[in-house]
Protein backbone atom coordinates (compact mmCIF):
# COMPACT_ATOMS: atom_id res chain seq x y z
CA UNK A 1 -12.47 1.45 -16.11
CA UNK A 2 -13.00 2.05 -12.51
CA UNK A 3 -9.85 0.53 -10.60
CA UNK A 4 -9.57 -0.20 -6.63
CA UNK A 5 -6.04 0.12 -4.91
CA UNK A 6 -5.13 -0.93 -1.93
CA UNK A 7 -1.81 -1.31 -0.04
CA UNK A 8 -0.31 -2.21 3.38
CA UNK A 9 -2.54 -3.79 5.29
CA UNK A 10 -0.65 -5.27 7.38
CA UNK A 11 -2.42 -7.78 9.55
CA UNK A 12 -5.41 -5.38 10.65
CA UNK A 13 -8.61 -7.14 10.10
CA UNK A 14 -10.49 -4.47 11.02
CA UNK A 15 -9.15 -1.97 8.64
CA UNK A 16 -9.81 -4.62 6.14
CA UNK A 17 -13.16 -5.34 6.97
CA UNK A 18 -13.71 -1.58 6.55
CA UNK A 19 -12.26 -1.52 3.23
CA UNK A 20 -14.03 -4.37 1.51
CA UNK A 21 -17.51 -2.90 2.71
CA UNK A 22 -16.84 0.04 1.00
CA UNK A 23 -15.38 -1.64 -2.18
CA UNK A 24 -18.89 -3.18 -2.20
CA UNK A 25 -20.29 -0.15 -2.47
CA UNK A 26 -18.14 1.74 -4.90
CA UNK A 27 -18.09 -1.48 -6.68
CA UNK A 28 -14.40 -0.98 -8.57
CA UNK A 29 -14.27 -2.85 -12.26
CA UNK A 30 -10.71 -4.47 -10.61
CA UNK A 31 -8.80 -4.47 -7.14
CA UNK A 32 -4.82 -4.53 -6.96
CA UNK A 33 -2.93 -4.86 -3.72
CA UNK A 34 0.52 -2.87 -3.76
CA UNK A 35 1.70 -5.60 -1.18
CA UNK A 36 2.59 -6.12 2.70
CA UNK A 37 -0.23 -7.92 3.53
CA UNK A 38 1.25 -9.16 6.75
CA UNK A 39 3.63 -7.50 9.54
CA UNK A 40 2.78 -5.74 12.70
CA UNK A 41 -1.10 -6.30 12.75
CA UNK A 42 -2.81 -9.67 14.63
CA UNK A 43 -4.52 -11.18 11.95
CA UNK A 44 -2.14 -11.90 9.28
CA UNK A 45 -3.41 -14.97 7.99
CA UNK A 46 -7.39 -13.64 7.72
CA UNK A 47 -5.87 -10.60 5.76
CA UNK A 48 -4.29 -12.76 3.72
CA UNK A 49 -7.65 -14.77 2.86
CA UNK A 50 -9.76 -11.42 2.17
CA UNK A 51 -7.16 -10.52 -0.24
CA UNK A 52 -6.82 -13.16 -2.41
CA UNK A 53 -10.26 -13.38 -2.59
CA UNK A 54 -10.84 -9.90 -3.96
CA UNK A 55 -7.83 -8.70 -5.80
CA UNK A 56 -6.85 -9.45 -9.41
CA UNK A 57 -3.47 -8.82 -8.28
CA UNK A 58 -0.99 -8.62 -5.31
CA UNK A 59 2.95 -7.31 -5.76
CA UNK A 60 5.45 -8.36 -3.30
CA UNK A 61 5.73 -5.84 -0.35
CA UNK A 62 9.19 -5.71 1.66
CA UNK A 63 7.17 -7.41 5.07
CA UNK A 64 5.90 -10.45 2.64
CA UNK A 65 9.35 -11.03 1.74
CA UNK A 66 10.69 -11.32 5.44
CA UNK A 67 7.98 -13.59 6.05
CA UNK A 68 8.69 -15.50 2.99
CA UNK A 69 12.45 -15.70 4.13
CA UNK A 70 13.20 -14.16 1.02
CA UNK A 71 15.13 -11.02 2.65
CA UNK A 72 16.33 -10.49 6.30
CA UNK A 73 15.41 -8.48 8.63
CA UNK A 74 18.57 -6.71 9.64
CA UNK A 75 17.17 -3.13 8.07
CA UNK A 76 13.91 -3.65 10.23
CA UNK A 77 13.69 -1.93 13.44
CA UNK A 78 12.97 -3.81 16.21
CA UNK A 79 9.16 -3.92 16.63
CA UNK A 80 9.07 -4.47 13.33
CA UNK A 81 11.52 -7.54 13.32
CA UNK A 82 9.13 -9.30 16.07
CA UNK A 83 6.27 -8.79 14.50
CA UNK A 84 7.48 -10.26 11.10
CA UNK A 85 9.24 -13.28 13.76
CA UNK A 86 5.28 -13.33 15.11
CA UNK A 87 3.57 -13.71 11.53
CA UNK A 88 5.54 -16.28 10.13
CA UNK A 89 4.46 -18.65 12.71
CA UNK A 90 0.82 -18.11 11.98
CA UNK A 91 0.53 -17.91 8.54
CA UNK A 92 -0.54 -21.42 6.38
CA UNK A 93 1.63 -23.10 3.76
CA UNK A 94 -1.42 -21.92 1.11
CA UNK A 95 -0.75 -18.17 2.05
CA UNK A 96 2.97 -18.21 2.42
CA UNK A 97 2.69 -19.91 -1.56
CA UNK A 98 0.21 -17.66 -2.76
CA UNK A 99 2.34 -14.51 -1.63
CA UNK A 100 5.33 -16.21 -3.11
CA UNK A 101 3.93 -16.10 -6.32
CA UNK A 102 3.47 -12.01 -6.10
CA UNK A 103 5.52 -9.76 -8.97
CA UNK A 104 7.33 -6.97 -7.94
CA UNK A 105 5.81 -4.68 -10.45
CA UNK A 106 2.87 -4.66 -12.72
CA UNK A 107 1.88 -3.12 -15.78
CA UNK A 108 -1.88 -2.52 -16.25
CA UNK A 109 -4.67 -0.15 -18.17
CA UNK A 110 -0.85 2.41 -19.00
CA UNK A 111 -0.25 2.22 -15.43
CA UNK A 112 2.53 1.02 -13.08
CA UNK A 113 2.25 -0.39 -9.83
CA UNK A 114 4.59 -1.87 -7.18
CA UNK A 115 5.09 -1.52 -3.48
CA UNK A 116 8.11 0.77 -3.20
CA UNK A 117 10.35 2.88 -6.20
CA UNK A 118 10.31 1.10 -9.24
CA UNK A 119 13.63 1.77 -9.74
CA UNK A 120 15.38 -1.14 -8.30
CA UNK A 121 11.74 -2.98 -6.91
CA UNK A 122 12.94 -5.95 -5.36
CA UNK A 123 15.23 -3.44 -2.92
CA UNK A 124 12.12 -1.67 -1.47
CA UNK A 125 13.23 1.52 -1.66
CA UNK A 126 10.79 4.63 -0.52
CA UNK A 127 9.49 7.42 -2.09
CA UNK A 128 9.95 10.33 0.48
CA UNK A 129 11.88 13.59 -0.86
CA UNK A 130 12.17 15.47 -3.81
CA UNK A 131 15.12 13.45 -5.12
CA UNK A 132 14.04 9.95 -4.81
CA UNK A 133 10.78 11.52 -6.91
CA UNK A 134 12.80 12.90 -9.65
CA UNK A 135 14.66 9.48 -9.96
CA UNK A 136 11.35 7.83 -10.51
CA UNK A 137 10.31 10.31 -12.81
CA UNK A 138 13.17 9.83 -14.67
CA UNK A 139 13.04 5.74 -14.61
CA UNK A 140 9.21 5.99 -15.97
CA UNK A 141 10.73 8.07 -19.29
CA UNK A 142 7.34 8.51 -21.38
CA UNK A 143 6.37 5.03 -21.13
CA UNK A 144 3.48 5.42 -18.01
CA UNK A 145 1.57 8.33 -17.26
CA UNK A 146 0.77 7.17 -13.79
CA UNK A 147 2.54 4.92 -11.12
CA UNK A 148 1.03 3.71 -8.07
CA UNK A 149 3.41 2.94 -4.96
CA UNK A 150 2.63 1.74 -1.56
CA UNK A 151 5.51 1.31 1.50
CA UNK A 152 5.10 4.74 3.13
CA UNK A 153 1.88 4.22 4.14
CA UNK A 154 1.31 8.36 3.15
CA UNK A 155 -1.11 9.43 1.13
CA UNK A 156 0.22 12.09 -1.70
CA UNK A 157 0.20 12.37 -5.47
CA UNK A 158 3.33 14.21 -6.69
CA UNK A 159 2.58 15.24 -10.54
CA UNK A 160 4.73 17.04 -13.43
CA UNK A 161 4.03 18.59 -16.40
CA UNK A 162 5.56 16.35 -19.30
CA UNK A 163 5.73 19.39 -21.59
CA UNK A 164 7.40 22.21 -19.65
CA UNK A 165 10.56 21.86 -17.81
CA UNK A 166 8.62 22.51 -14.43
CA UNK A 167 9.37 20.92 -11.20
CA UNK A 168 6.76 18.35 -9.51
CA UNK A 169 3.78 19.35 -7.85
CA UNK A 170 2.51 17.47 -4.42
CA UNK A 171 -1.61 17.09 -3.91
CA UNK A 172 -2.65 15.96 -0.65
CA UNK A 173 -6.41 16.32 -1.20
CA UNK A 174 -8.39 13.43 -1.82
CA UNK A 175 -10.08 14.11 -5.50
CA UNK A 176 -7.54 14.52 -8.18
CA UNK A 177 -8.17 15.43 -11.86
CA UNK A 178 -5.62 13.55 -13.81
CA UNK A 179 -4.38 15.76 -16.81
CA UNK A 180 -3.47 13.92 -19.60
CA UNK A 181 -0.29 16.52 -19.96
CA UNK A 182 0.58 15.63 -16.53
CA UNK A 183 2.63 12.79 -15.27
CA UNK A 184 1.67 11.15 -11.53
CA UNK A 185 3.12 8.94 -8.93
CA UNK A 186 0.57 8.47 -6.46
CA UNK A 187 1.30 6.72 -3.05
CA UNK A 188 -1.97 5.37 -2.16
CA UNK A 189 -1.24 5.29 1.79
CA UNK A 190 -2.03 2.46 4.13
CA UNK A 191 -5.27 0.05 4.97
CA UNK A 192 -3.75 -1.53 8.34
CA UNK A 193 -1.18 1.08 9.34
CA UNK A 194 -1.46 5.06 8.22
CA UNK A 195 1.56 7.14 9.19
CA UNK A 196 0.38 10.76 7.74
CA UNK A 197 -1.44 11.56 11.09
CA UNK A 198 -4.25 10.21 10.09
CA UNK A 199 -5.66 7.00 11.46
CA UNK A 200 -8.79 6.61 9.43
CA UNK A 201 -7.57 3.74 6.80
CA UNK A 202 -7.67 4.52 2.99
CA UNK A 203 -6.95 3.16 -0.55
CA UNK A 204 -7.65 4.74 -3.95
CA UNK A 205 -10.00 4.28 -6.86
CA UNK A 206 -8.53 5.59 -10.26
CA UNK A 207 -11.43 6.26 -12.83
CA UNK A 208 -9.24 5.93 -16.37
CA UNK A 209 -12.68 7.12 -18.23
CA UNK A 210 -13.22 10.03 -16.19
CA UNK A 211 -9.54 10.89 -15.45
CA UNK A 212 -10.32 11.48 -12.02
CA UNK A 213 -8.56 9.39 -9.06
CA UNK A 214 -10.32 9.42 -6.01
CA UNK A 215 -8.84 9.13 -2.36
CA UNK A 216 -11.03 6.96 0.19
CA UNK A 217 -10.94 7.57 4.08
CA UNK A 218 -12.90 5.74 6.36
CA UNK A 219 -13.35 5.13 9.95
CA UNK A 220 -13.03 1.76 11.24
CA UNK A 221 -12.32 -0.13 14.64
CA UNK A 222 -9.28 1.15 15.96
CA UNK A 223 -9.66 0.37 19.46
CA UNK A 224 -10.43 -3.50 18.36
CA UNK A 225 -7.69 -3.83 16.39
CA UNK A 226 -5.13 -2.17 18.93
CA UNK A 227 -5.92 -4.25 21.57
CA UNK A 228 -5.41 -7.52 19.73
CA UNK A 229 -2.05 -6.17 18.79
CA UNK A 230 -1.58 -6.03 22.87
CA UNK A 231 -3.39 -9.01 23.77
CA UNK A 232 -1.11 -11.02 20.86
CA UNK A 233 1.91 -9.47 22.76
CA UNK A 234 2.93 -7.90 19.99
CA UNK A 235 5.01 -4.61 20.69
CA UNK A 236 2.95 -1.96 22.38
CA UNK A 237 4.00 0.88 20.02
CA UNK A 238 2.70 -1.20 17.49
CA UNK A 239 -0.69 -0.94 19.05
CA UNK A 240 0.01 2.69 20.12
CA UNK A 241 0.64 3.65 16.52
CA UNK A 242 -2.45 2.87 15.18
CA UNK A 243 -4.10 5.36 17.30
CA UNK A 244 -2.60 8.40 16.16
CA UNK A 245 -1.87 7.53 12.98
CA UNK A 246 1.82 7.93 12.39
């Protein structure tokens, strides 16, 4: 089974747009969206649309929720906290209910997903250092071999050998052979917003037959999608951001 994964898109249209052309062509058996569909990007209710109409799945990202109401803001800085105040004034009942319905994790093909650590999911928390990977090591135990995670908006696979007491290894290329000795958490990076200095927009195909998970960059209409954040009145840095990719 060939499976698509996608994650943060965050209102940009045109990073979508990008995306779903090439899912055409790679034609994935499934799609699953590791959440925040909406927040900082100008087209958060067209996003939302393209998504539900080509995922299987979508888990509850920590920008959805805001929207939703269903956490605050107060950890958000401040761009972030007007552009959530922005979305949830354009977004349709249908959408706002549709996200609502979104699980925090999801168990599928021996896999994990969810937007941030699985640990605690509903508290977002990231996976950034060496630490909060051990912990999720350690809350996986032998029950998944691989766990998908959004939030960063990096793209990285950290891996460990599950029969020698070795410590994890980080992969930052885009074609990884997945060892069936090996365990994985691989952060799929960002469609609307990448922040590894990088601004082409990416998700991930996982090929379970093969073993072989597969890391997709692709250019797409920066420029467009910047200057709707501006012409919105969104926060400049917001727009700014998407340029250089952090």
């Amino acid at each position: 089974m060939r499976i698509g994964v996608i994650a943060d898109v965050h209102g940009n249209l045109e990073a979508l747009e990008a995306v779903v052309s090439d899912l055409k062509q790679s034609m994935p058996d499934v799609v699953l969206s590791l959440g925040d569909i909406v927040g900082y990007g100008a087209n958060p209710q067209e996003c939302c649309d393209i998504v539900k109409g080509i995922v299987r799945d979508n888990l509850m990202g920590n920008h959805d929720a805001a929207a939703l109401g269903m956490i605050d803001t107060e950890d958000f800085n401040e761009d972030a906290k007007l552009g959530i105040q922005w979305t949830k004034d354009r977004l349709a009942n249908q959408s706002l209910s549709w996200i609502s319905g979104s699980l925090y994790t999801l168990e599928y093909e021996g896999a994990l997903f969810s937007h941030g650590s699985p640990v605690h999911p509903e508290e977002f928390d990231y996976i950034m250092s060496r630490n909060d990977v051990e912990k999720v090591f350690y809350a996986l135990g032998n029950r998944y071999s691989i766990f998908f995670v959004g939030h960063s908006h990096r793209r990285f696979v950290v891996s460990k050998d599950i029969e020698k007491d070795e410590g994890p290894v980080i992969d930052y290329s885009d074609l990884v052979h997945v060892d069936k000795h090996r365990q994985y958490i691989i952060s799929v990076g960002s469609v609307g917003q990448p922040r590894d200095s990088d601004n082409t927009t990416s998700y991930g195909i996982l090929d379970t037959d093969k073993g072989i998970y597969t890391v997709k960059r692709l250019n797409y209409a920066i420029k467009r999608a910047s200057d709707k954040i501006l012409k919105a009145g969104l926060p400049k840095w917001l727009a700014y951001r998407l340029m250089i990719g952090v």
